[in-house]
N, C-alpha and C. Protein backbone atom coordinates (compact mmCIF):
# COMPACT_ATOMS: atom_id res chain seq x y z
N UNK A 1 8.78 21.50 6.56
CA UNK A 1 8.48 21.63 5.14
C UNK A 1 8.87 20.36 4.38
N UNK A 2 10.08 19.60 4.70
CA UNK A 2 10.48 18.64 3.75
C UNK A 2 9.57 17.02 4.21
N UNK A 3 8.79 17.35 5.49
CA UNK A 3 7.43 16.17 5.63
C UNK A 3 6.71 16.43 5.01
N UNK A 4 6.23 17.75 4.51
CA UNK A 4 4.76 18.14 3.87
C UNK A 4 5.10 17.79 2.39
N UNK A 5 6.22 17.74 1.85
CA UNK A 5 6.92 17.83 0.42
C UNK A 5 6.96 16.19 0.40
N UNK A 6 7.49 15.58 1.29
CA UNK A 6 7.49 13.89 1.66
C UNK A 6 5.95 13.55 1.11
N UNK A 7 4.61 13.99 2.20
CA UNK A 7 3.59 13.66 2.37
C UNK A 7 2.35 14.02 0.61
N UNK A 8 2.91 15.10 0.60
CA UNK A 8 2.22 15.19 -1.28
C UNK A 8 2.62 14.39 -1.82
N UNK A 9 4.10 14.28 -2.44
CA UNK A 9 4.36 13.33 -3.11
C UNK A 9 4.21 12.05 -3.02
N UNK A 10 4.24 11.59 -1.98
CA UNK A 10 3.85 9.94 -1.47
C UNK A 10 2.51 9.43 -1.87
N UNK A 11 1.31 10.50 -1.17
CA UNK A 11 -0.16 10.53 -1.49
C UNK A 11 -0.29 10.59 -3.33
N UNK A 12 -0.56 11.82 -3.24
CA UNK A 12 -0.61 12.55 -4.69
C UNK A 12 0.32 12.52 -5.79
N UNK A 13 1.44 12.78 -5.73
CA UNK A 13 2.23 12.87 -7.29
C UNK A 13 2.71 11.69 -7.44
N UNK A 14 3.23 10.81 -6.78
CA UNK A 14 3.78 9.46 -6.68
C UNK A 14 3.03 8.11 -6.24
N UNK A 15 1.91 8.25 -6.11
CA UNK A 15 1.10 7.44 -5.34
C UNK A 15 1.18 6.05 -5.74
N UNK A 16 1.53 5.26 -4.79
CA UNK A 16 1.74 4.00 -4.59
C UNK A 16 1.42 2.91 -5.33
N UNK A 17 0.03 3.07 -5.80
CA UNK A 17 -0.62 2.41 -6.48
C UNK A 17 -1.05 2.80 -8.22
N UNK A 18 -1.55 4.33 -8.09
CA UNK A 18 -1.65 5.02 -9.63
C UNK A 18 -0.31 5.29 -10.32
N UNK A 19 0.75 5.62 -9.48
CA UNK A 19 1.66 6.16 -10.42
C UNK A 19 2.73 4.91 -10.23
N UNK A 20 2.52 4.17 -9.52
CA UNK A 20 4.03 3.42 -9.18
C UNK A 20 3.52 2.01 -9.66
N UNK A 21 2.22 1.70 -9.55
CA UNK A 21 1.95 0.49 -10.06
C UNK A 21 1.80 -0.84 -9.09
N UNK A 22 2.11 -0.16 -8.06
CA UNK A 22 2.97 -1.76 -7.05
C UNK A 22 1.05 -1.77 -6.29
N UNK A 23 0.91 -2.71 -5.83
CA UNK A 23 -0.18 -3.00 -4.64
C UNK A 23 -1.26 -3.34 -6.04
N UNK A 24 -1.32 -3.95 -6.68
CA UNK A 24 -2.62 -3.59 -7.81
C UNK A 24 -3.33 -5.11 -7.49
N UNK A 25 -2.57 -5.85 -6.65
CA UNK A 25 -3.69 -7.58 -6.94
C UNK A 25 -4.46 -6.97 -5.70
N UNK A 26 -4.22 -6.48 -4.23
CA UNK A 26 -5.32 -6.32 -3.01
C UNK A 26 -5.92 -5.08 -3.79
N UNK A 27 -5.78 -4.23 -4.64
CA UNK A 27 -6.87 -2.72 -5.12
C UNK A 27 -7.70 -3.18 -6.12
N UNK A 28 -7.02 -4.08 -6.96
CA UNK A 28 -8.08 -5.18 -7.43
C UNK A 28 -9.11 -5.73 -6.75
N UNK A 29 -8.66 -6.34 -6.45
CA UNK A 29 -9.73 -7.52 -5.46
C UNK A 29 -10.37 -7.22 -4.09
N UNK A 30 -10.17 -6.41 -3.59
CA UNK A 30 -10.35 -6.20 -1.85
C UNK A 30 -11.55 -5.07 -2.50
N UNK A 31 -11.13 -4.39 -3.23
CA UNK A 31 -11.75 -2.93 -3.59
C UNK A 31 -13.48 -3.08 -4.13
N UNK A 32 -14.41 -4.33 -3.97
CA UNK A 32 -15.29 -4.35 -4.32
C UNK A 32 -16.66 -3.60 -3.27
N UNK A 33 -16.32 -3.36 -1.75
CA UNK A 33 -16.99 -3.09 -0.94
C UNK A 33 -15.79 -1.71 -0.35
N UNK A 34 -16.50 -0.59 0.27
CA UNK A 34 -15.84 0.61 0.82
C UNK A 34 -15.56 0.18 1.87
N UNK A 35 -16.30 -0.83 3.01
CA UNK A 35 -15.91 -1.40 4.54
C UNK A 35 -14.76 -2.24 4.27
N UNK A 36 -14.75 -3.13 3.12
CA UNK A 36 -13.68 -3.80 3.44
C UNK A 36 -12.41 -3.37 2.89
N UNK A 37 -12.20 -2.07 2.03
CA UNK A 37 -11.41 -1.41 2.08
C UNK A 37 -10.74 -0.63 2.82
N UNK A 38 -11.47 -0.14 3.57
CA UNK A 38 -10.86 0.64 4.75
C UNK A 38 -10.39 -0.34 5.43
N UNK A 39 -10.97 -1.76 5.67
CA UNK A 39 -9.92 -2.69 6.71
C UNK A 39 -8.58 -2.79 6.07
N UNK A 40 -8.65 -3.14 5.08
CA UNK A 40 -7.76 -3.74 4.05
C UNK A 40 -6.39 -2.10 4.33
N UNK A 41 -7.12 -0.72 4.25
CA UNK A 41 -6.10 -0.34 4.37
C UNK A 41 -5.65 -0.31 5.57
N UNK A 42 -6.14 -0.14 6.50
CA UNK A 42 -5.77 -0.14 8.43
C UNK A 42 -4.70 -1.04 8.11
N UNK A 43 -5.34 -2.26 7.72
CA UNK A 43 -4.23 -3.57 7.98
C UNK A 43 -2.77 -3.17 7.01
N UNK A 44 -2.76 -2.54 5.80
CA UNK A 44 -1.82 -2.32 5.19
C UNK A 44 -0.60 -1.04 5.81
N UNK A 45 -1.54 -0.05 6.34
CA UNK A 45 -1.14 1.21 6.86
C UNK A 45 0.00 0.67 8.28
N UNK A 46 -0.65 0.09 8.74
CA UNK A 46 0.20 -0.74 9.98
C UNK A 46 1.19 -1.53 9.44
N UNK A 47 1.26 -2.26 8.72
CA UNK A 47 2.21 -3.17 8.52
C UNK A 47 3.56 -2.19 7.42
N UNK A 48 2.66 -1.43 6.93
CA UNK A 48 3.89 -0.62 5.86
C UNK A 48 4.87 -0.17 7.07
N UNK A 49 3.69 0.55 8.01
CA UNK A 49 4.80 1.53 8.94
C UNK A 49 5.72 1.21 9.81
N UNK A 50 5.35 -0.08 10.38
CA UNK A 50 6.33 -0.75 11.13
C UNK A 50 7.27 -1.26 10.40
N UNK A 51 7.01 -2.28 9.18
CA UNK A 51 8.09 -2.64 8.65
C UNK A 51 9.35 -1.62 7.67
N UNK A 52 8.65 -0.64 8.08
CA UNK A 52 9.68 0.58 7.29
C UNK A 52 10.55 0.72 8.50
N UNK A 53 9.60 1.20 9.78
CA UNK A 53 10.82 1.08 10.96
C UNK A 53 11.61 -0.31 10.90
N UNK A 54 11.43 -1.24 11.44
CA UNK A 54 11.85 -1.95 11.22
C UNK A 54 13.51 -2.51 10.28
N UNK A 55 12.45 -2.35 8.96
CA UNK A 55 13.66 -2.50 8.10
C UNK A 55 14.78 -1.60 7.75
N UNK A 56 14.23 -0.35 7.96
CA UNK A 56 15.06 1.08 8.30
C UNK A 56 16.16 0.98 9.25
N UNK A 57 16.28 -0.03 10.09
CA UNK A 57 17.21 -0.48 10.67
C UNK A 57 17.79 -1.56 11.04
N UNK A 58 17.40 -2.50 10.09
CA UNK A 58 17.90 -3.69 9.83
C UNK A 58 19.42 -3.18 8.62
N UNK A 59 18.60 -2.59 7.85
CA UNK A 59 19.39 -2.45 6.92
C UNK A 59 20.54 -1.38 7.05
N UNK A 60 20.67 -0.16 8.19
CA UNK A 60 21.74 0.79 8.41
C UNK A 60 22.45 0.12 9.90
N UNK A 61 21.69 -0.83 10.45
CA UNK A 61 22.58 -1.25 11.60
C UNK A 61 23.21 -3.07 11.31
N UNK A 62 22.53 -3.20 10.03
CA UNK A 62 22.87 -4.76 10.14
C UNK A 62 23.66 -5.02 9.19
N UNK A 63 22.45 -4.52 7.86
CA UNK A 63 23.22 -5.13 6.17
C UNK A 63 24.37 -3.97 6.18
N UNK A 64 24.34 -2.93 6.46
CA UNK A 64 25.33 -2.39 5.86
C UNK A 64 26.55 -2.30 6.24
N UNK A 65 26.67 -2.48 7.83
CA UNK A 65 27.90 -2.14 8.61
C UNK A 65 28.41 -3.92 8.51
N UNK A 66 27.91 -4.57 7.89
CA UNK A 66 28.35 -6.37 7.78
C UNK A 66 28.11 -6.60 6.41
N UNK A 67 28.35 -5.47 5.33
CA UNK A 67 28.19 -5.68 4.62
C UNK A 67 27.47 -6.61 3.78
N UNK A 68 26.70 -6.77 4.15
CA UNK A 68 25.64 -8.08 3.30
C UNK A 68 23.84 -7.68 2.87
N UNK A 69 24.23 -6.23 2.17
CA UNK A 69 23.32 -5.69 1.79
C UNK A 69 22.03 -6.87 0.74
N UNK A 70 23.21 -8.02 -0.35
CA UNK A 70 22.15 -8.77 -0.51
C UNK A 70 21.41 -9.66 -0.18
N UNK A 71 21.75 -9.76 1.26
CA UNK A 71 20.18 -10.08 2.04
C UNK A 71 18.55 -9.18 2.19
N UNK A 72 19.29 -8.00 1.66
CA UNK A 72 18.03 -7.00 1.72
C UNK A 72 16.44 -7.61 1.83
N UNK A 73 16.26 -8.21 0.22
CA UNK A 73 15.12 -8.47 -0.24
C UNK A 73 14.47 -9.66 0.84
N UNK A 74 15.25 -10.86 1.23
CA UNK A 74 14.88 -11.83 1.74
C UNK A 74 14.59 -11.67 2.85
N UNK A 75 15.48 -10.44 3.89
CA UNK A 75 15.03 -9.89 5.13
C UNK A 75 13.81 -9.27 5.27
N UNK A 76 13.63 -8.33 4.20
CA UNK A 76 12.31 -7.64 4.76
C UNK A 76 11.37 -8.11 4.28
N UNK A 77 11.24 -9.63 3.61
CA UNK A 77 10.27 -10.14 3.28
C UNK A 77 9.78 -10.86 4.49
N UNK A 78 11.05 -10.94 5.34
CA UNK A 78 10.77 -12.12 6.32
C UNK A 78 9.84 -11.24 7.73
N UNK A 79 10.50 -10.07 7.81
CA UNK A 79 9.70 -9.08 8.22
C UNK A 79 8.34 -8.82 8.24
N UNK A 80 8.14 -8.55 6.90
CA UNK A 80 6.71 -8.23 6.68
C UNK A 80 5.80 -9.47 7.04
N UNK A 81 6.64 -10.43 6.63
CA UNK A 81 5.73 -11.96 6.71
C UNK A 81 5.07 -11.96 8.26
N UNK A 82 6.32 -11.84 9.21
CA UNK A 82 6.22 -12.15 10.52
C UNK A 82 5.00 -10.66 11.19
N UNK A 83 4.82 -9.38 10.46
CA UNK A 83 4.20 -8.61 10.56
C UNK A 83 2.49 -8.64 10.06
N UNK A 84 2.67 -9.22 9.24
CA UNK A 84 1.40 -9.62 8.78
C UNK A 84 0.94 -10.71 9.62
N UNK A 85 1.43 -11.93 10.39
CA UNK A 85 1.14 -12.86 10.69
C UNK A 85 0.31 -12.22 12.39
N UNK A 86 0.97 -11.23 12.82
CA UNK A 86 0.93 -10.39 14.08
C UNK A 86 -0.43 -9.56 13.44
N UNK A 87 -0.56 -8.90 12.51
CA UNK A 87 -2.34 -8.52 12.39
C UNK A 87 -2.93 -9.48 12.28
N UNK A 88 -3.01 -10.40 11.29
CA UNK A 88 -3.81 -11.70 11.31
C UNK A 88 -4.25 -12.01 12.47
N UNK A 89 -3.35 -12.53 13.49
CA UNK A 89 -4.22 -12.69 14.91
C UNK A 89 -5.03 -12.11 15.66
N UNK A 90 -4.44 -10.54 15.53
CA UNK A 90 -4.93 -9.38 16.38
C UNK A 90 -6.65 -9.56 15.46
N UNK A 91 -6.35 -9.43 14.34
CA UNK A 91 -7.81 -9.21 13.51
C UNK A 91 -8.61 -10.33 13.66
N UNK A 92 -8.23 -11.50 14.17
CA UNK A 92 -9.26 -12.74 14.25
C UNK A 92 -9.96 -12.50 15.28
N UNK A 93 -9.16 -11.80 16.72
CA UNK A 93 -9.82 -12.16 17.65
C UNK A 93 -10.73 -10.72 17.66
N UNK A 94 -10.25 -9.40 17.23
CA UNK A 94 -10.87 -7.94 17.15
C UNK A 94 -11.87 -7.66 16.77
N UNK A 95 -11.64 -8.49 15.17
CA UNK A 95 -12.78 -7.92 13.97
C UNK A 95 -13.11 -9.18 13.45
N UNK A 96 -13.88 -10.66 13.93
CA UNK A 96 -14.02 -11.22 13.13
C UNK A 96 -14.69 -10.62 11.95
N UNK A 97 -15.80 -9.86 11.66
CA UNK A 97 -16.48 -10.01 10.19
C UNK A 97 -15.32 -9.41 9.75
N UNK A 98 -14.50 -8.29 9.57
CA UNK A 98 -13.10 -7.96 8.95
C UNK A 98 -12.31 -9.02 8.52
N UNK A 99 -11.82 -10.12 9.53
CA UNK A 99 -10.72 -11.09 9.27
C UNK A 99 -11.79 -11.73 8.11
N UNK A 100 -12.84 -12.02 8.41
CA UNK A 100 -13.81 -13.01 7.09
C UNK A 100 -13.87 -12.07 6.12
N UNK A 101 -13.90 -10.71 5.80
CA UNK A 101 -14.50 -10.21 4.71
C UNK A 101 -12.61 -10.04 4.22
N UNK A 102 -11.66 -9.90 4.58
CA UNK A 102 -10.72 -9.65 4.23
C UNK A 102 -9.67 -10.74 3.30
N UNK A 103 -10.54 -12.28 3.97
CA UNK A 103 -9.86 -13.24 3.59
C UNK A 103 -8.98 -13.52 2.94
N UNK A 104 -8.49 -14.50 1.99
CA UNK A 104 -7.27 -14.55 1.19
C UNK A 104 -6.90 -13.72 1.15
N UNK A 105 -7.16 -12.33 1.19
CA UNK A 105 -6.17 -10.98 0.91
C UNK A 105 -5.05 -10.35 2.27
N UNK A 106 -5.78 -11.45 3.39
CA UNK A 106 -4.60 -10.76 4.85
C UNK A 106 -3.86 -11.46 4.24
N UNK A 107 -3.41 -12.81 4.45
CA UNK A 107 -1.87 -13.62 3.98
C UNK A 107 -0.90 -12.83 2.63
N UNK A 108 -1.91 -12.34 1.86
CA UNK A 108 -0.94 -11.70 0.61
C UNK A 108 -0.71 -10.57 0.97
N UNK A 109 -0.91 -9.75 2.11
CA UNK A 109 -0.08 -8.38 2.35
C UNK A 109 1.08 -8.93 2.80
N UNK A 110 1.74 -10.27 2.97
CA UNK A 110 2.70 -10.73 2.82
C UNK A 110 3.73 -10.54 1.90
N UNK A 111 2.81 -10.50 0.18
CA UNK A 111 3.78 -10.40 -0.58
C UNK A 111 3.17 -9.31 -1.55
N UNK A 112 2.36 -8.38 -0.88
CA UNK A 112 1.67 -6.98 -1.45
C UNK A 112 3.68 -6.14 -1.91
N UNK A 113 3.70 -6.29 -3.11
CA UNK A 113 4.97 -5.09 -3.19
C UNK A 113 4.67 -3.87 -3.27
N UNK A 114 3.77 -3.12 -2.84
CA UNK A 114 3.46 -1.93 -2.43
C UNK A 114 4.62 -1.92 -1.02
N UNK A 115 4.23 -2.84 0.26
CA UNK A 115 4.93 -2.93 1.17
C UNK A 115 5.68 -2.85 0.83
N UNK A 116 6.63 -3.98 0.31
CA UNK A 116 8.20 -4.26 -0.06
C UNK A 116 8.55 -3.36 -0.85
N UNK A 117 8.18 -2.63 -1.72
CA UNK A 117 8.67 -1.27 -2.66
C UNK A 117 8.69 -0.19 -1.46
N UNK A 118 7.99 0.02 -0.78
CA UNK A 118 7.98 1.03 0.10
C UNK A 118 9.28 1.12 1.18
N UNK A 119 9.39 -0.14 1.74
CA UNK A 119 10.54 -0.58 2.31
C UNK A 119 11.93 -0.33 1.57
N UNK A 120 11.54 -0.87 0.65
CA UNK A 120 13.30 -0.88 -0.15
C UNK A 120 13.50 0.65 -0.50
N UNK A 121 12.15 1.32 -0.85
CA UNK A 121 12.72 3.15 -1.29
C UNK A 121 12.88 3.55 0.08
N UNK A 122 12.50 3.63 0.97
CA UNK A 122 13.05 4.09 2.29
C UNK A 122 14.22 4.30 2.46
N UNK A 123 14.84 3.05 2.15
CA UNK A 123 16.14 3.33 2.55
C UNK A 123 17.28 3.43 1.02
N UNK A 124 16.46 3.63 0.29
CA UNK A 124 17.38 4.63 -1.00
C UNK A 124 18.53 5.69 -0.99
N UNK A 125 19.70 5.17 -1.38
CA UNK A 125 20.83 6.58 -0.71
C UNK A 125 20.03 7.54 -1.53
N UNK A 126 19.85 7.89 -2.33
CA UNK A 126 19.15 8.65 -3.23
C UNK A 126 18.00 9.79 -2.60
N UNK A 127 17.79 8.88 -1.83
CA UNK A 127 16.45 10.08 -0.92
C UNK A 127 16.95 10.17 0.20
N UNK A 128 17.85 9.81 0.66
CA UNK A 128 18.60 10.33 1.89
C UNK A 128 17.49 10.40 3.23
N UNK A 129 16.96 9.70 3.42
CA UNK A 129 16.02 9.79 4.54
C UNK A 129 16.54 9.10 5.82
N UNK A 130 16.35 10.10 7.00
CA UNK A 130 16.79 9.90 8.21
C UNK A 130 15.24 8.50 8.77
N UNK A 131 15.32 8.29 9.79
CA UNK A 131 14.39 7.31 10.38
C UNK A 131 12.84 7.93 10.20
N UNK A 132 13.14 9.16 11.10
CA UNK A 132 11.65 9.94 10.82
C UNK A 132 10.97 10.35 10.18
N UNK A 133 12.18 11.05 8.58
CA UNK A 133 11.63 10.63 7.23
C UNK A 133 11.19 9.65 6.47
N UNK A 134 11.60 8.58 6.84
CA UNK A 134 10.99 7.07 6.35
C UNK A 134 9.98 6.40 7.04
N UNK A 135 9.44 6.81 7.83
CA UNK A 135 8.25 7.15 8.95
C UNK A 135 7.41 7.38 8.33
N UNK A 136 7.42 8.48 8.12
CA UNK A 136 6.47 9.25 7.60
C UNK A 136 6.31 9.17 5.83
N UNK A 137 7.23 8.85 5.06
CA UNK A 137 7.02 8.16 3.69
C UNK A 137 6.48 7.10 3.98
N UNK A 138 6.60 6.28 4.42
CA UNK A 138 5.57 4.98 5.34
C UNK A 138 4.30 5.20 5.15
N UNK A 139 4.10 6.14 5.86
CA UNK A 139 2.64 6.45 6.41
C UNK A 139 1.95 7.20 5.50
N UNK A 140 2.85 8.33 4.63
CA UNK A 140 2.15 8.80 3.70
C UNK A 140 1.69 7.85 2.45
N UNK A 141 2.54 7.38 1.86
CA UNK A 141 2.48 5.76 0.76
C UNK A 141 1.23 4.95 1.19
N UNK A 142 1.45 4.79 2.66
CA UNK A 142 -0.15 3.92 3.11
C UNK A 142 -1.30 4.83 2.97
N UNK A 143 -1.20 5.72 3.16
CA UNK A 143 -2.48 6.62 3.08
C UNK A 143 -2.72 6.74 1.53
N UNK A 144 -1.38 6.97 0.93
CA UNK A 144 -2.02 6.86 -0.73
C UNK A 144 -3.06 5.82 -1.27
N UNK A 145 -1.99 4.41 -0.67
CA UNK A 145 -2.87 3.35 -0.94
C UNK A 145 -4.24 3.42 -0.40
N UNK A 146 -4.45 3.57 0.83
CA UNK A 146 -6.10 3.83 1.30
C UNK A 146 -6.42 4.69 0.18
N UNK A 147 -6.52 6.29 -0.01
CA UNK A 147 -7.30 6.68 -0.80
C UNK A 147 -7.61 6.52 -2.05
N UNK A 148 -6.18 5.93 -3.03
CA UNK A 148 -6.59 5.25 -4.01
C UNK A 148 -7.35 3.88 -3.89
N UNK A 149 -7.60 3.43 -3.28
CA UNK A 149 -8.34 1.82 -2.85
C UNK A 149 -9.80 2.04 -2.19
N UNK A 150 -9.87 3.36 -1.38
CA UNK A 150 -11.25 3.59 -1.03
C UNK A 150 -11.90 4.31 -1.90
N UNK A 151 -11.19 4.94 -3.02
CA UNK A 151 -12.00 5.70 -3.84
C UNK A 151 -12.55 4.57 -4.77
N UNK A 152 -12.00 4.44 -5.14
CA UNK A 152 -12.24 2.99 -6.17
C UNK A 152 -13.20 1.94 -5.89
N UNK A 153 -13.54 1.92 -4.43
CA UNK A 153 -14.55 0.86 -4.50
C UNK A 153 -15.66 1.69 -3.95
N UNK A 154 -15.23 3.02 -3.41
CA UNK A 154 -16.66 3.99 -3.73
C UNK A 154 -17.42 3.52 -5.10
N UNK A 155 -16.35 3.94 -6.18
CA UNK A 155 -16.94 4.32 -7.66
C UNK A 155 -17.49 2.89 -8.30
N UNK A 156 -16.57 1.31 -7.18
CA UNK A 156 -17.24 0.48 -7.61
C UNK A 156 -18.71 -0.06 -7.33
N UNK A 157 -18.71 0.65 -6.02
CA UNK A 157 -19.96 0.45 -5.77
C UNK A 157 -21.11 1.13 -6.40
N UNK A 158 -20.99 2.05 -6.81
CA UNK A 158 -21.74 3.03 -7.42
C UNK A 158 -21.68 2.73 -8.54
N UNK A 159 -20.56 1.75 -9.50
CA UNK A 159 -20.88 1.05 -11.09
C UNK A 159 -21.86 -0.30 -10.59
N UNK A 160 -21.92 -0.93 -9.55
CA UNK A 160 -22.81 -1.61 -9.44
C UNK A 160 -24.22 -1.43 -9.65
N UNK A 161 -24.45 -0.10 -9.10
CA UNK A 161 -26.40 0.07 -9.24
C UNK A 161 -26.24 0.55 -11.10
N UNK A 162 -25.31 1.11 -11.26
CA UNK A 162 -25.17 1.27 -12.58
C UNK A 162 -25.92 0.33 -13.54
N UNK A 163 -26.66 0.81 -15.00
CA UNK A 163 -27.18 -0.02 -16.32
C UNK A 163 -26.11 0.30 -17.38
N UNK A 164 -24.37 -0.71 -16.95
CA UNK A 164 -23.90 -0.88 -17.91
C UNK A 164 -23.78 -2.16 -18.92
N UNK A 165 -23.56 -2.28 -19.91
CA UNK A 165 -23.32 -2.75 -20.91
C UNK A 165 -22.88 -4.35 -20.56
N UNK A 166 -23.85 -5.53 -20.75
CA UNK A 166 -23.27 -6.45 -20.18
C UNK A 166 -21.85 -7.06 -20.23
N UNK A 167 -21.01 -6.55 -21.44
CA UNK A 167 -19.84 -6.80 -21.41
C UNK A 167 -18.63 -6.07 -20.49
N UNK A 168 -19.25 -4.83 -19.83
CA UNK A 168 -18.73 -3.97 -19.31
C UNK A 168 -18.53 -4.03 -17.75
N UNK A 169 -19.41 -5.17 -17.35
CA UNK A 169 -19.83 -5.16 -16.15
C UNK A 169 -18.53 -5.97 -15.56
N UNK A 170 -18.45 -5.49 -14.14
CA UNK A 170 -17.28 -6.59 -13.22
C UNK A 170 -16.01 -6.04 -13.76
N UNK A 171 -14.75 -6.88 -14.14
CA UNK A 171 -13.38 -6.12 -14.21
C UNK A 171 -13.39 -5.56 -15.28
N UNK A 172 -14.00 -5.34 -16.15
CA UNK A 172 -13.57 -4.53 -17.46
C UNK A 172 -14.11 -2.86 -17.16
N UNK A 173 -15.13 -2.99 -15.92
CA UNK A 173 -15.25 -1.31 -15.91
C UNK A 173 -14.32 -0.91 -14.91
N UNK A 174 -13.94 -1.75 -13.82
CA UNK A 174 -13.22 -1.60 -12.98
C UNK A 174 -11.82 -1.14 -13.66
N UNK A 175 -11.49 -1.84 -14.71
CA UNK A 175 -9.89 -1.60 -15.91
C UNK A 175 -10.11 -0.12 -15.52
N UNK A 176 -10.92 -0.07 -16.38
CA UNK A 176 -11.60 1.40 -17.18
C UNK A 176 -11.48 2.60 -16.14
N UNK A 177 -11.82 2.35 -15.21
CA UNK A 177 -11.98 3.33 -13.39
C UNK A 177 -10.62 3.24 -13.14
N UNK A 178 -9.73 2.30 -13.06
CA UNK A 178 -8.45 2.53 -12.78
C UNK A 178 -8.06 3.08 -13.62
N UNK A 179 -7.93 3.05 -14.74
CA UNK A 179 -7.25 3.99 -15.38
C UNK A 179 -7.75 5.38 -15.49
N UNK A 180 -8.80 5.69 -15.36
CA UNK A 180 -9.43 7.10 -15.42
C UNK A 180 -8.55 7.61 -13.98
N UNK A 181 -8.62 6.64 -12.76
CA UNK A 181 -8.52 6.96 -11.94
C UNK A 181 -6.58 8.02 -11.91
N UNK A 182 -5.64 6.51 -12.54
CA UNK A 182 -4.05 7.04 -12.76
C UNK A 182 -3.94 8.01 -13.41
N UNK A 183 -5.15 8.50 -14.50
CA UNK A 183 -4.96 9.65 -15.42
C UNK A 183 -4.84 11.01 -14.51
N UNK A 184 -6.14 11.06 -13.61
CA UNK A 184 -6.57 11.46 -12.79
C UNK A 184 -5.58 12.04 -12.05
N UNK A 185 -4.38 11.45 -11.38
CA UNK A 185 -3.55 11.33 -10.34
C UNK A 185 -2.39 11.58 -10.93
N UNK A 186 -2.24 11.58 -12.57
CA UNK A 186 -1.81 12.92 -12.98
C UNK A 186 -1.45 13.66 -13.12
N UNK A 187 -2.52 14.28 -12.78
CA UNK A 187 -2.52 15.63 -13.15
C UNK A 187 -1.61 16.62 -11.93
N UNK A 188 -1.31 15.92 -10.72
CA UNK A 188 -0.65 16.04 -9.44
C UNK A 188 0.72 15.96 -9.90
N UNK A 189 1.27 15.48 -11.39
CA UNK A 189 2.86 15.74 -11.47
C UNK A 189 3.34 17.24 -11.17
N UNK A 190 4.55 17.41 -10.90
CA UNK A 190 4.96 18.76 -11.28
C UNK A 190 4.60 19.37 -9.76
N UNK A 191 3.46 19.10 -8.78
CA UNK A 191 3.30 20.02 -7.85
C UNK A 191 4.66 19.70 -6.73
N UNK A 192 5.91 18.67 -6.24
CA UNK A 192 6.33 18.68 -5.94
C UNK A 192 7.57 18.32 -6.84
């Protein structure tokens, strides 16, 4: 019960991107095509989850028992860096049209703070999460991000065939969709 309570709130009431704010330059920008969103999240979904393992125990077997918790930030940046650098390759040789349609945006899941927010609440005394709970907040947070990021460039694609307003067209309807979208996401307070 307390994964399924993890997994709503991560997705739905808290979601990564609508309610928390963090990841908004790759949901911006990546989010213009539905294919290259779904790469965009694979590649994010992987890198959140490992570097949650990861840092999930950097930080209860390293920073804390050597007290030098303020290395936190600089560690799991260095993490993610070295994690991202490990899809980058895998994706050059896997998926070239992916690694090309993904471009400038693989290197900045480097410094996507969706990741790094995700990482640092993991290990929050506050939420008290064992390894397998921060696992799975991992994985749920990434999945938020996918569905907020694939919905969005559904709806962008579909403002494309759209006859809007030439001032409206490109990021100002996109504004407009994100925010309908956070209103939207909402309405999901209160269920956990």
């Amino acid at each position: 019960m307390d994964y399924l309570i993890i997994i709503i709130g991560a997705v739905f009431v808290n979601n990564i991107v609508l309610a928390q704010f963090l990841g908004i330059c790759p949901y911006m920008g990546v989010s213009s095509k539905v294919s290259t969103s779904i790469g965009m999240s694979g590649a994010v979904m992987f890198v959140m989850t490992l570097a949650t393992i990861v840092t999930y125990l950097i930080f209860n077997y390293i920073l804390v028992p050597f007290e030098i918790t303020y290395l936190q930030t600089i560690s799991y940046i260095l993490v993610i860096a070295s994690l991202v650098q490990m899809v980058e390759l895998v994706l050059k040789k896997v998926s070239p049209p992916l690694y090309q349609a993904l471009g400038i945006f693989l290197p900045l899941i480097t410094t996507n703070c969706a990741i790094l927010g995700v990482t640092i609440l993991a290990v929050r005394p506050d939420f008290g999460f064992n390894l397998m709970e921060a696992v799975v907040f991992a994985i749920a947070n990434s999945i938020g991000f996918a569905l907020a990021i694939v919905l969005f460039a559904g709806i962008r694609e579909q403002l494309e065939l759209s006859d809007l307003p030439k001032g409206m067209r490109g990021a100002p309807a996109a504004l407009v969709v994100a925010g309908i979208m956070a209103l939207a996401f909402m309405g999901f307070t209160g269920i956990v």
